[in-house]
N, C-alpha and C. Protein backbone atom coordinates (compact mmCIF):
# COMPACT_ATOMS: atom_id res chain seq x y z
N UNK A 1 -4.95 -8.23 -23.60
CA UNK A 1 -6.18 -7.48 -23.45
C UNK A 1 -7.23 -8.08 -24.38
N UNK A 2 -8.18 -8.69 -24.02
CA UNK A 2 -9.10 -9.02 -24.78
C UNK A 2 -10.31 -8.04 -25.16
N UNK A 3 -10.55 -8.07 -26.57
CA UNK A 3 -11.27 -7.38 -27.52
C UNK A 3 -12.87 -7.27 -26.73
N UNK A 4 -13.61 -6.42 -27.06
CA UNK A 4 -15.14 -6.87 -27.50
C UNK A 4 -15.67 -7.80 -28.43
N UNK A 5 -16.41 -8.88 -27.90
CA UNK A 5 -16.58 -9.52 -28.76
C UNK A 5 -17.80 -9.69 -29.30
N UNK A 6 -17.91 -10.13 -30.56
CA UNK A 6 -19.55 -10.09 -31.30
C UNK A 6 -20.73 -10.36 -30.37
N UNK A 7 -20.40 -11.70 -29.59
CA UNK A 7 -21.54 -11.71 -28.16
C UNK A 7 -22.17 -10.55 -27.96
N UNK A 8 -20.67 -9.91 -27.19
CA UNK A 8 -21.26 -8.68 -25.93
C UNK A 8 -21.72 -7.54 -27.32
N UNK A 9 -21.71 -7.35 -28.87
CA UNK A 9 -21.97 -6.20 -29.40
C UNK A 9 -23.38 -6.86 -29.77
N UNK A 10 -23.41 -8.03 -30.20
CA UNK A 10 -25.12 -8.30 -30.13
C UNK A 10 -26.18 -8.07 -28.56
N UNK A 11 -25.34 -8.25 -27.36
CA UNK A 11 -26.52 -7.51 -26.18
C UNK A 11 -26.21 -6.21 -26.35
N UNK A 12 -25.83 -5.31 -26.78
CA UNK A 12 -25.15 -4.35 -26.18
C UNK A 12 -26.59 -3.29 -27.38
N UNK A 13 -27.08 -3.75 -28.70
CA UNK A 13 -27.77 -3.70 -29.61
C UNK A 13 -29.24 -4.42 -28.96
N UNK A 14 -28.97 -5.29 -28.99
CA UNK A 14 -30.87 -5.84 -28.12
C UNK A 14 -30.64 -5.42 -27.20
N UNK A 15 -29.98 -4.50 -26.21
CA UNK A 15 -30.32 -4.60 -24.90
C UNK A 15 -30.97 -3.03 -25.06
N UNK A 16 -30.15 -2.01 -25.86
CA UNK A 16 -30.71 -0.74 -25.64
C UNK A 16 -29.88 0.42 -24.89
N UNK A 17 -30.54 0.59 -24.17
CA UNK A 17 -29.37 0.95 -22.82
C UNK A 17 -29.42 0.72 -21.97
N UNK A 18 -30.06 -0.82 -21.42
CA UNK A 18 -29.09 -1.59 -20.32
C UNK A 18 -27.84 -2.02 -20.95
N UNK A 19 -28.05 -2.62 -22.61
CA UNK A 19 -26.97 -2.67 -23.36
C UNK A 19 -25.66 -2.01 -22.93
N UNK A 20 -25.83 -0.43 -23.16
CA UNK A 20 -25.04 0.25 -22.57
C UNK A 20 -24.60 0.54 -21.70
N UNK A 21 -25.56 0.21 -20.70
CA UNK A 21 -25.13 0.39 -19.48
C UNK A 21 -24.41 -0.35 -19.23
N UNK A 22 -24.52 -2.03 -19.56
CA UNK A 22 -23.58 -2.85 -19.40
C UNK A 22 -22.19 -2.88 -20.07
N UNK A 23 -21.73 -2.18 -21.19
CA UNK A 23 -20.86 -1.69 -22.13
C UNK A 23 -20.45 -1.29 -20.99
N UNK A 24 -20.79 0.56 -20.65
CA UNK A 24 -20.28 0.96 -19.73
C UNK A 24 -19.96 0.78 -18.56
N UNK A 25 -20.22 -0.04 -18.11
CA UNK A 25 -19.65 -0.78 -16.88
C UNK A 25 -18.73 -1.79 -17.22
N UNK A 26 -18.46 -2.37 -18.15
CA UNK A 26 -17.68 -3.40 -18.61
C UNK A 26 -16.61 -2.52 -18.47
N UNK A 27 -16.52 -1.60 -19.38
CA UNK A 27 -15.34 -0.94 -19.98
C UNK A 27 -14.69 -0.23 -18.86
N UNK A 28 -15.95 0.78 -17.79
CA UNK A 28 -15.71 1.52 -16.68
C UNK A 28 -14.43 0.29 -15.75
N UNK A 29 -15.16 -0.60 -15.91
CA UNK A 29 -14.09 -2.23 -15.22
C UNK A 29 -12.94 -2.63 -15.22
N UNK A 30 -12.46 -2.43 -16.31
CA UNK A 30 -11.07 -2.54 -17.49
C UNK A 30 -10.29 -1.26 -16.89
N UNK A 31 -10.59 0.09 -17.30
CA UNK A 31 -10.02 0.74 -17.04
C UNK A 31 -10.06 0.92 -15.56
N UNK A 32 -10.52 0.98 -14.85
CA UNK A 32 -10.02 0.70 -13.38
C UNK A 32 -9.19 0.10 -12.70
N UNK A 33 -9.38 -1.04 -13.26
CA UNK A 33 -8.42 -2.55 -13.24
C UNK A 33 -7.52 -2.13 -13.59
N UNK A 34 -7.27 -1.54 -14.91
CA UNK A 34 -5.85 -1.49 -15.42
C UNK A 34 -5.04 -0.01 -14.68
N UNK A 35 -6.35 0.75 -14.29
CA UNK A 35 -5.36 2.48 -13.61
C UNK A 35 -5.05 1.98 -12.40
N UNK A 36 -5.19 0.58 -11.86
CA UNK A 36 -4.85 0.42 -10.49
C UNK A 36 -3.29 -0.19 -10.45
N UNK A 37 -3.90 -0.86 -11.35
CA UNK A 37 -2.57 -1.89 -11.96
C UNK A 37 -0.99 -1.08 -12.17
N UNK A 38 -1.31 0.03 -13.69
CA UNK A 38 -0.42 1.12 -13.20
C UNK A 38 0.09 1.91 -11.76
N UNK A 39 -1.12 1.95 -11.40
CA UNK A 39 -0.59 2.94 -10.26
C UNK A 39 0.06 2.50 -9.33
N UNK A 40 -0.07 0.98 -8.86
CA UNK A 40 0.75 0.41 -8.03
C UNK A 40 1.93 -0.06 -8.41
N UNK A 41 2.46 -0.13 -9.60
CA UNK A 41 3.37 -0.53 -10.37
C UNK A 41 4.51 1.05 -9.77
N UNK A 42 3.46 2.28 -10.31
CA UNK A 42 4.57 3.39 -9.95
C UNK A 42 4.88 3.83 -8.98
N UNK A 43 3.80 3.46 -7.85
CA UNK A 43 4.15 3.48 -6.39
C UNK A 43 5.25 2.77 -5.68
N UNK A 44 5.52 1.86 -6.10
CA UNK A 44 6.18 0.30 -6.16
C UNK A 44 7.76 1.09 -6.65
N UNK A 45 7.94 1.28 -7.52
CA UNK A 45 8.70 2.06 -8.64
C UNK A 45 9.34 3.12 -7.68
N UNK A 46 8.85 4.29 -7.23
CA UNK A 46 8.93 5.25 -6.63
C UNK A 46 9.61 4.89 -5.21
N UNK A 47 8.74 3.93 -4.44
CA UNK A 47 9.29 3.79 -2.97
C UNK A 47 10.91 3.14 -3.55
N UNK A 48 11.06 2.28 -4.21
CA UNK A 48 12.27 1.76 -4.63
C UNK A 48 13.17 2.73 -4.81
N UNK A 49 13.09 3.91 -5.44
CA UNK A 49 14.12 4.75 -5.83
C UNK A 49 14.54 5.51 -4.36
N UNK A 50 13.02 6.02 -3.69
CA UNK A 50 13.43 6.93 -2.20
C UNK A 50 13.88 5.74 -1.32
N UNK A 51 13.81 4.58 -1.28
CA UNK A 51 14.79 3.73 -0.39
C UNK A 51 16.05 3.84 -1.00
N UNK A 52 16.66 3.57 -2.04
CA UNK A 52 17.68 3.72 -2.53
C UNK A 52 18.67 5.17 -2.04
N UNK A 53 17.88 6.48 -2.33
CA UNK A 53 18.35 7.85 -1.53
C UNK A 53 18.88 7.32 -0.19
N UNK A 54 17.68 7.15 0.53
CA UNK A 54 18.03 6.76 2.28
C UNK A 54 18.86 5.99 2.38
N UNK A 55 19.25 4.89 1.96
CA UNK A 55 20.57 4.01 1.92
C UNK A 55 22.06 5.20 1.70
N UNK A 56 21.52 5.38 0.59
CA UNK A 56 22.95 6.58 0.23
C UNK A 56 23.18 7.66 1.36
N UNK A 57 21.70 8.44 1.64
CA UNK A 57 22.20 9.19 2.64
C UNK A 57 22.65 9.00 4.10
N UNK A 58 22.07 7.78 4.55
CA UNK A 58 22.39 6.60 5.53
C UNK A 58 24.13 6.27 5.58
N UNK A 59 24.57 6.09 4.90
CA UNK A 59 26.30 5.67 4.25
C UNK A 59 26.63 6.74 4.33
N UNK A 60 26.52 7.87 3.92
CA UNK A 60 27.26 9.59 4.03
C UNK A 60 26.99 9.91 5.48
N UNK A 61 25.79 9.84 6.24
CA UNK A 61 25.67 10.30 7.67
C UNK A 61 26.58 9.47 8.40
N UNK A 62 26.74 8.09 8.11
CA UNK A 62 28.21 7.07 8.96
C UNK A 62 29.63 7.73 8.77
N UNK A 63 29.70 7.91 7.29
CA UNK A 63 30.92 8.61 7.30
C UNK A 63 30.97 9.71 7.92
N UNK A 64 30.42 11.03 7.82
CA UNK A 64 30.41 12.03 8.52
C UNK A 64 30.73 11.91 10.15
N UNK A 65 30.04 10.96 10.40
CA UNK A 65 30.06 10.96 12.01
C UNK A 65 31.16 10.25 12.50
N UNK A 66 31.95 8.93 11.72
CA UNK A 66 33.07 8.53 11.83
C UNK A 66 34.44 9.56 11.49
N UNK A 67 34.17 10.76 10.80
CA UNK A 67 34.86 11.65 10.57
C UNK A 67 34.84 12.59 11.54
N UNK A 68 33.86 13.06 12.23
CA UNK A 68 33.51 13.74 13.12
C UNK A 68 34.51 13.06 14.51
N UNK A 69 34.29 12.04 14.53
CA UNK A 69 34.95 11.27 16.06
C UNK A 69 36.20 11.37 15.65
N UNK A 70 37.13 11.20 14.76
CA UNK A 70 38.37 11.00 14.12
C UNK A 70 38.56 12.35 14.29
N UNK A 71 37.89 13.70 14.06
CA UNK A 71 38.90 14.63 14.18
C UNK A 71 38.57 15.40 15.72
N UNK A 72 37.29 15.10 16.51
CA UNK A 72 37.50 15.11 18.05
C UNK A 72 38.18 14.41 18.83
N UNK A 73 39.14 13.14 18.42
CA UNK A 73 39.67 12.53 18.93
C UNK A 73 41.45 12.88 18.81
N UNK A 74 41.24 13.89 17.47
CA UNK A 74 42.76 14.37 17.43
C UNK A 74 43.49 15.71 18.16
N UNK A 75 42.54 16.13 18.41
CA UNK A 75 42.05 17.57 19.46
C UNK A 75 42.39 17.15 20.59
C-alpha cells in the first residue's frame, strides 16, 4: 500500500479544496479498489465452501438411491 506522499500533501495545501477534492477522490479510489478486492475474494471463498456442501450432498443422494434400489429389489 503506498503512503501519501509529500508531492500529493504539497497540492493538496496549494490547491485548497480542489486540493481536497483531489485527496478525496484519491483516497475515495483506494478504498473502493480495495472493498472490491475483498469482496470478491469472499465471494470466491463462499461459492467454494457451498460447492463443497453440493458435492457432499450429491454423494449422500447416490447412496440413498443405490440403497433405495437394493432394498426394492429385495422385496
Amino acid at each position: 500500500m503506498q503512503m501519501i506522499t509529500l508531492d500529493l500533501i504539497q497540492v493538496i495545501v496549494q490547491g485548497g479544496a480542489v486540493g481536497l477534492l483531489l485527496a478525496f477522490g484519491y483516497l475515495g479510489y483506494r478504498f473502493a479498489n480495495r472493498l472490491l478486492t475483498v469482496g470478491a475474494a469472499l465471494i470466491t471463498n463462499h461459492l467454494s465452501h457451498l460447492e463443497t456442501a453440493l458435492l457432499s450432498v450429491e454423494k449422500a443422494l447416490v447412496r440413498l438411491d443405490e440403497t433405495v434400489d437394493r432394498l426394492a429389489r429385495k422385496k
